[in-house]
Protein backbone atom coordinates (compact mmCIF):
# COMPACT_ATOMS: atom_id res chain seq x y z
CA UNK A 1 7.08 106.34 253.29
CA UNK A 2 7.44 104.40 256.56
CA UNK A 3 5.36 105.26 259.90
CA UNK A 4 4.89 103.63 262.75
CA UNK A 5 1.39 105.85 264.85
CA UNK A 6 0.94 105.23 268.52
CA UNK A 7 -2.52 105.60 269.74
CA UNK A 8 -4.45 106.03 272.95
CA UNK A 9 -7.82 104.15 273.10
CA UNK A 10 -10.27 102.50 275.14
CA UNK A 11 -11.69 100.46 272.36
CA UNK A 12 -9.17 97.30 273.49
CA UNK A 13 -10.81 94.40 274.50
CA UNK A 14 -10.56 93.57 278.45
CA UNK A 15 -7.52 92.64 279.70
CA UNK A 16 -5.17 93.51 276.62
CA UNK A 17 -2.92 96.53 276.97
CA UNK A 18 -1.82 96.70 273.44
CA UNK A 19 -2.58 95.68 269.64
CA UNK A 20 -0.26 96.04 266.87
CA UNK A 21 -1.74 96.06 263.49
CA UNK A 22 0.62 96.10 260.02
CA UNK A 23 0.57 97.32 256.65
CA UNK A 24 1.92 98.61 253.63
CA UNK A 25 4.34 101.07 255.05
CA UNK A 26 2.85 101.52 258.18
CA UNK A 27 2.43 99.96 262.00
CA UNK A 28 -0.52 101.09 264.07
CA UNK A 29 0.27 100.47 267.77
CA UNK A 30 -2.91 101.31 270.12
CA UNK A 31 -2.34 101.43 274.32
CA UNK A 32 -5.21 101.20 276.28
CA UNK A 33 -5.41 104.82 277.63
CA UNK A 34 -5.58 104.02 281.36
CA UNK A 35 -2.54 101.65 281.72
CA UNK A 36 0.74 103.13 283.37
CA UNK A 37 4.03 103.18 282.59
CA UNK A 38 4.80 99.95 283.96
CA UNK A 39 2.30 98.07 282.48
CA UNK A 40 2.28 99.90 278.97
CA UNK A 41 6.15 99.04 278.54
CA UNK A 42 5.69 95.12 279.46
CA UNK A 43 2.76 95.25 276.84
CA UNK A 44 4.71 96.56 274.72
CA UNK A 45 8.16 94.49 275.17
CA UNK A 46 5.58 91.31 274.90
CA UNK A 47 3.56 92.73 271.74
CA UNK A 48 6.77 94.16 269.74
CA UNK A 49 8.62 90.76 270.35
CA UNK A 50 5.85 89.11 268.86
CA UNK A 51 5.39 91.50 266.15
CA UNK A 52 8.86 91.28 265.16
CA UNK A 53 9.54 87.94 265.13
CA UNK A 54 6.71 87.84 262.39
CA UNK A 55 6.88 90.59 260.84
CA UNK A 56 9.31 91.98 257.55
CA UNK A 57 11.46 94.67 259.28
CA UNK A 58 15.09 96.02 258.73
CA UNK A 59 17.68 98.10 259.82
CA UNK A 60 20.86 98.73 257.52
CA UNK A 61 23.49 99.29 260.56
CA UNK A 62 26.99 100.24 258.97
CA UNK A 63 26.16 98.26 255.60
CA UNK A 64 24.83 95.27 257.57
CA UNK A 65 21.45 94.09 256.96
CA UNK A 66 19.42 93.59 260.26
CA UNK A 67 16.40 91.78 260.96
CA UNK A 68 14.49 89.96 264.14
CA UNK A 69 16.10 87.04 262.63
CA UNK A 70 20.03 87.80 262.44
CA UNK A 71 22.15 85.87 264.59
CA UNK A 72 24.45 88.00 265.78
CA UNK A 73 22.82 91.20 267.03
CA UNK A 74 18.46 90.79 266.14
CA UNK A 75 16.86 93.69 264.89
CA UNK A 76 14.81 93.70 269.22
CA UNK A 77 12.78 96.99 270.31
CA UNK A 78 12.72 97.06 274.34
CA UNK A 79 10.73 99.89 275.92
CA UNK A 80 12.24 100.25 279.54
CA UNK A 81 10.31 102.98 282.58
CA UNK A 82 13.85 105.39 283.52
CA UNK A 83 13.42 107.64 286.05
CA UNK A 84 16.51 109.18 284.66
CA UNK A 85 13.62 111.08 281.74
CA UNK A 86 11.82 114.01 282.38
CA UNK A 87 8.51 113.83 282.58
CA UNK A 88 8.33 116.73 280.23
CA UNK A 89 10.36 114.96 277.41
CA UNK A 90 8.86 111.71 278.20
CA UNK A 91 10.95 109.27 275.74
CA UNK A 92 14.49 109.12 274.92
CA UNK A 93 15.38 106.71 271.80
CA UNK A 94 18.80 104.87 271.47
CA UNK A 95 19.97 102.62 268.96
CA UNK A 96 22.85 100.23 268.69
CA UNK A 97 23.00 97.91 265.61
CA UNK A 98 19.34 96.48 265.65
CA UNK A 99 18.51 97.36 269.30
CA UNK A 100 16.10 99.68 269.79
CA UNK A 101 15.76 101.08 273.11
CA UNK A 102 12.93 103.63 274.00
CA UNK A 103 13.31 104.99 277.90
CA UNK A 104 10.32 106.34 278.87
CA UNK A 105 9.65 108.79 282.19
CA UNK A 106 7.95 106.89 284.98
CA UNK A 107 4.90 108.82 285.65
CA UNK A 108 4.00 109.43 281.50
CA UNK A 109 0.59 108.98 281.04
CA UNK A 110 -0.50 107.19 277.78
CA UNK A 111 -1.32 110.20 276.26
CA UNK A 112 2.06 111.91 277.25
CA UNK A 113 3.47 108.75 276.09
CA UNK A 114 2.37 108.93 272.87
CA UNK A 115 2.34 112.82 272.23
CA UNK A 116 6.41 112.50 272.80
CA UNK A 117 6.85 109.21 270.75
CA UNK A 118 5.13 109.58 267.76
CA UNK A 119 7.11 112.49 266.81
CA UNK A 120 10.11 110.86 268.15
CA UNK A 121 9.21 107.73 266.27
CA UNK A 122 8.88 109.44 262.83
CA UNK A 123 12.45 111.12 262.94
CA UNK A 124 14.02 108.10 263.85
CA UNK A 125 12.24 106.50 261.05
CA UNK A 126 13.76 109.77 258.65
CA UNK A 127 17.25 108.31 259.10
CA UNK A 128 16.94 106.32 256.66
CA UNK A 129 18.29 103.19 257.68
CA UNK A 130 14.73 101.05 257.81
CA UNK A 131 13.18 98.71 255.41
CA UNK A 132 9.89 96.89 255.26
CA UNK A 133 9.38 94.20 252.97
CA UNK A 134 5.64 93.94 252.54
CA UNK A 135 3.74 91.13 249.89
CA UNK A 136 7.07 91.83 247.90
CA UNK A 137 7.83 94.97 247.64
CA UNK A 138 10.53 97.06 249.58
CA UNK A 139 9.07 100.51 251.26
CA UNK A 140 11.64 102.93 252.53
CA UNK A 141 10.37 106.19 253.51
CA UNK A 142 11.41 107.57 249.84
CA UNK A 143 8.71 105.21 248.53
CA UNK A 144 5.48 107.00 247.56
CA UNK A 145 1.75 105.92 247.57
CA UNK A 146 2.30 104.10 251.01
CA UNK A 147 -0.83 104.11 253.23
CA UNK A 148 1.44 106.11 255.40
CA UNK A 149 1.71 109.21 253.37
């Protein structure tokens, strides 16, 4: 199984936003809990484009293969503040052959952040159209005895 947790926390060390943390099956992503929408979304664009480009992720769009790495259209996640989003639904995610884009209501909190995208997060994952390659071995979310189950 595949999962990717959000997490609000104060134990970041001063001055970073965000940490991203991989394994089998599984990405932790921790905000610090204070930060606002403007400066949780740059630490994110700036922490998933550096996760990414290192990391062994994949969408299968229409029987193409995408990674961080494809030429044509890279396998990008952008998190953009839209004051077109309801506070009360917080996140919107659309998808377009590798691009991930999660809008996200200007005045979310962290918390409110995370309480609408984790959910969000793990039916988008359900699709069925991800990958991870980790130490050799491909995870989908049909694969069992991940350290996401």
């Amino acid at each position: 199984m595949l999962r990717v947790e959000y997490e609000a926390t104060e134990s970041l060390p001063p001055g970073q936003l965000v940490d991203i943390t991989e394994s089998r099956g599984r990405v932790d992503v921790k905000i610090r809990q204070d930060a606002d929408a403007h400066e949780y979304t740059a630490a994110l664009n700036v922490a998933l484009k550096l996760f990414l480009a290192d990391c062994n992720w994949f969408q299968i769009w229409r029987g193409r293969v995408i990674s961080a790495h494809s030429p044509d259209s890279p396998l990008t996640v952008e998190y953009q503040v839209d004051d077109q989003i309801d506070r009360r639904k917080c996140v919107e995610v659309r998808e377009s052959c590798g691009h991930v884009v999660v809008h996200v209501a200007r005045s979310a909190t962290v918390a409110d952040f995370v309480n609408a995208i984790n959910p969000s997060t793990e039916a988008f994952l359900a699709g069925g159209q991800w990958f991870q390659l980790w130490q050799g071995e491909i995870i989908t979310m049909d694969s069992p005895g991940s350290a996401a189950a």
